[in-house]
Protein backbone atom coordinates (compact mmCIF):
# COMPACT_ATOMS: atom_id res chain seq x y z
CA UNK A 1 85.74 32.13 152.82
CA UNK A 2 86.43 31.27 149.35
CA UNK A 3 88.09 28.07 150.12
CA UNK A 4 84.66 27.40 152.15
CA UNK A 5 82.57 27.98 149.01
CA UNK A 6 85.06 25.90 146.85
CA UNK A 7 84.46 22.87 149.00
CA UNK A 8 81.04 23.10 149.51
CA UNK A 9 80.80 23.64 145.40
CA UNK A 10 83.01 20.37 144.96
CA UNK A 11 81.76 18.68 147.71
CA UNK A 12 79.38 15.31 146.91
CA UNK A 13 75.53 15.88 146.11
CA UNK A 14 74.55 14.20 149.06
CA UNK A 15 76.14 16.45 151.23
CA UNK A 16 75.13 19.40 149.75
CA UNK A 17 71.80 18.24 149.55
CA UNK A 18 71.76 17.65 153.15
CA UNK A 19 73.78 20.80 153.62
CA UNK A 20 70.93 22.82 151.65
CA UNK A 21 67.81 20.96 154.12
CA UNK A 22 69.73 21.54 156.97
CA UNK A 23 69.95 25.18 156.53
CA UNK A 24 66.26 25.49 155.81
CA UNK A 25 65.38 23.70 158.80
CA UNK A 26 67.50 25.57 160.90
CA UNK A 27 65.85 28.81 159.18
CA UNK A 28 61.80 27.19 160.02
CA UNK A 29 62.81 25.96 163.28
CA UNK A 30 64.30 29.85 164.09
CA UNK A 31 61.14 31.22 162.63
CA UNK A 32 58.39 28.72 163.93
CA UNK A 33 60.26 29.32 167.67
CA UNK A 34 59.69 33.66 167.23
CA UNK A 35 56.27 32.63 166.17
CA UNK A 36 54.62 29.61 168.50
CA UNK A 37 55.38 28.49 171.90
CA UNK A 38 58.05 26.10 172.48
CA UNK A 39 54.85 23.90 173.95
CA UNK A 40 53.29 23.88 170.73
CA UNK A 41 56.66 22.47 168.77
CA UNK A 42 57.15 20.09 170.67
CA UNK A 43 53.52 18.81 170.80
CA UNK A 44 53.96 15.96 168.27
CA UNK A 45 56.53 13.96 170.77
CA UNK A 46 55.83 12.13 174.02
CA UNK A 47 57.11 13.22 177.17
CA UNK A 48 59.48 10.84 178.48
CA UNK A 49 60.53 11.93 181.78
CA UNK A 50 63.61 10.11 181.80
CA UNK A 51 62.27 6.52 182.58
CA UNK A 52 62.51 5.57 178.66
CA UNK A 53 65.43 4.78 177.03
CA UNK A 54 65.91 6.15 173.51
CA UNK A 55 64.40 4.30 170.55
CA UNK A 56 66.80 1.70 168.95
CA UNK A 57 68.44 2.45 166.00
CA UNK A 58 70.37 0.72 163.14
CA UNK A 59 73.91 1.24 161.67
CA UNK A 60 72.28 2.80 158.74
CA UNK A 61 69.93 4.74 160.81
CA UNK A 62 73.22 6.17 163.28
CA UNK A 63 75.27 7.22 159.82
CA UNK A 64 72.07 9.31 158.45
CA UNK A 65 71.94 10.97 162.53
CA UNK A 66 75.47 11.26 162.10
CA UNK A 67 75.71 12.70 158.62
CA UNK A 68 72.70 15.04 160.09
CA UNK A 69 74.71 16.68 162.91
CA UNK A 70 77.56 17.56 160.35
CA UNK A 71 75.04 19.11 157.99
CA UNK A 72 73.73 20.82 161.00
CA UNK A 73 76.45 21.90 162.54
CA UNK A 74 78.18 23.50 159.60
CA UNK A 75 75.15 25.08 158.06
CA UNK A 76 74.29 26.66 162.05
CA UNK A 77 77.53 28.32 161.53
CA UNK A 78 76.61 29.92 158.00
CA UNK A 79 73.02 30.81 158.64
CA UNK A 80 71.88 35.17 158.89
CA UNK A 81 69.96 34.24 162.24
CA UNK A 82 70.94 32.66 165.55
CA UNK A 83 70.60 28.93 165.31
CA UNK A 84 71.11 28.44 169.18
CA UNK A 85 70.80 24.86 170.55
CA UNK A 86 67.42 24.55 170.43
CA UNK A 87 66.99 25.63 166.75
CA UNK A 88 69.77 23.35 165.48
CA UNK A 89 67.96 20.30 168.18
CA UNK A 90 64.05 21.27 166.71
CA UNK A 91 65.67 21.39 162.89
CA UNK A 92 67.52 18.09 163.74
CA UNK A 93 64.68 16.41 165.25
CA UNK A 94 62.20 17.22 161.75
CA UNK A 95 65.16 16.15 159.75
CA UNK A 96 65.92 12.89 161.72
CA UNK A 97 61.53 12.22 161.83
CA UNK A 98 61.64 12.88 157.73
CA UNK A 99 63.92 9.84 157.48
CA UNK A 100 61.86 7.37 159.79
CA UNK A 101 64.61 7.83 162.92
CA UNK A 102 63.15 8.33 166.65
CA UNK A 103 65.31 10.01 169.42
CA UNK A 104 65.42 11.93 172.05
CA UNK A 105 65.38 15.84 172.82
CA UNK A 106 66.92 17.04 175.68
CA UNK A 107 66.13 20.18 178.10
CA UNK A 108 68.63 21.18 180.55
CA UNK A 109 68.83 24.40 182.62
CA UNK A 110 71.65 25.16 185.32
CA UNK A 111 72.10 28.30 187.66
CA UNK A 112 75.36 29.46 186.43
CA UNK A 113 75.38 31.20 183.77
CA UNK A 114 78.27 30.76 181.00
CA UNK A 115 80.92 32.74 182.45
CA UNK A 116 80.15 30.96 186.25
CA UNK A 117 78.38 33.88 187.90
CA UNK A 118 74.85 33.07 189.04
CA UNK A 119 72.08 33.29 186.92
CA UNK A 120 70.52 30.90 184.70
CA UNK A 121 71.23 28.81 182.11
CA UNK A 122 69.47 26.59 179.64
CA UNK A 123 70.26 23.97 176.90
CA UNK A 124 69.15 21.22 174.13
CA UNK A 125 70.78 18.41 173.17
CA UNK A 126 69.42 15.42 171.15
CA UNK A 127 70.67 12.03 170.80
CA UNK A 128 69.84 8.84 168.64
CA UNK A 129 70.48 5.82 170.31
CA UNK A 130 73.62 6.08 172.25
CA UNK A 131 75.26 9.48 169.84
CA UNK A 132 74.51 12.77 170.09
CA UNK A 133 73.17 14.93 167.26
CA UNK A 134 73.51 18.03 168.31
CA UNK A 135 73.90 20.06 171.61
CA UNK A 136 76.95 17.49 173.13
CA UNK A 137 79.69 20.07 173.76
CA UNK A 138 78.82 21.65 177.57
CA UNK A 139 75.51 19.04 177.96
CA UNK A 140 77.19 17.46 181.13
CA UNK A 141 76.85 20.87 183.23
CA UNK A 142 72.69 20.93 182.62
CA UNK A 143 70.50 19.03 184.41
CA UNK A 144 67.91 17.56 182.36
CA UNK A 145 64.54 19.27 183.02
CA UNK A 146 62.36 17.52 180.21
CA UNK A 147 63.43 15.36 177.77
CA UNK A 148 60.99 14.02 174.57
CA UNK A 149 60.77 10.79 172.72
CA UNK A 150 59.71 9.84 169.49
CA UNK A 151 59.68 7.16 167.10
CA UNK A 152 60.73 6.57 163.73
């Protein structure tokens, strides 16, 4: 834990700024989701329904999506409250909109649950151009039930 702390202390402003917004988004996303319908989160992005292709981005663009997943990914991992898939894909999305980049959000549900056994299953991905944010480990298995677009 302490050699955590150490790095993150060291670590380069930049990334612990982005470290530091990543965490709060994950914390308003996790909030705003126990508080408003899904419906109403996602009201601000148009429905794509699989028949548009994500919105094209530039090198610059993919490093700051990139550099966005890390963030996300390690502060999802230090945060007090369950960022699931969705949080970590609705905090990505606000993060990735805040910097003028468009993507896609993914929705995917399955009937086997985790373990195999029948049930259900859902999960959220997002992607930017061609690279995924967030949400790529286990996406294959879903089937994509509604996915959003927006611009940058």
């Amino acid at each position: 834990m302490l050699a955590g702390i150490w790095k993150f202390v060291r670590g380069a402003p930049v990334e612990r700024g982005l470290f530091l917004s990543a965490w709060g988004q994950l914390g308003r996303a996790w909030w705003d989701l126990r508080r408003r319908p899904i419906k109403d989160l996602l009201a601000g992005l148009a429905p794509s329904n699989g028949k548009q292709r994500a919105p094209t981005v530039s090198a610059r663009q993919l490093q700051t999506a990139n550099d966005i997943g890390r963030a996300l990914r390690a502060a999802a991992a230090r945060t007090p409250w369950p960022s699931s898939c969705l949080v970590q894909v609705l905090a990505a999305q606000r993060m990735l909109s805040a910097r003028g980049t468009g993507g896609i959000l993914y929705i995917g549900a399955d009937t086997m649950d985790e373990h195999g056994t029948a049930g259900f299953a859902a999960h959220a991905w997002l992607m930017c151009g061609n690279s995924f944010v967030t949400g790529e480990v286990g996406n294959e298995r879903y089937t994509v039930v509604s996915d959003f677009r927006w611009e940058g």
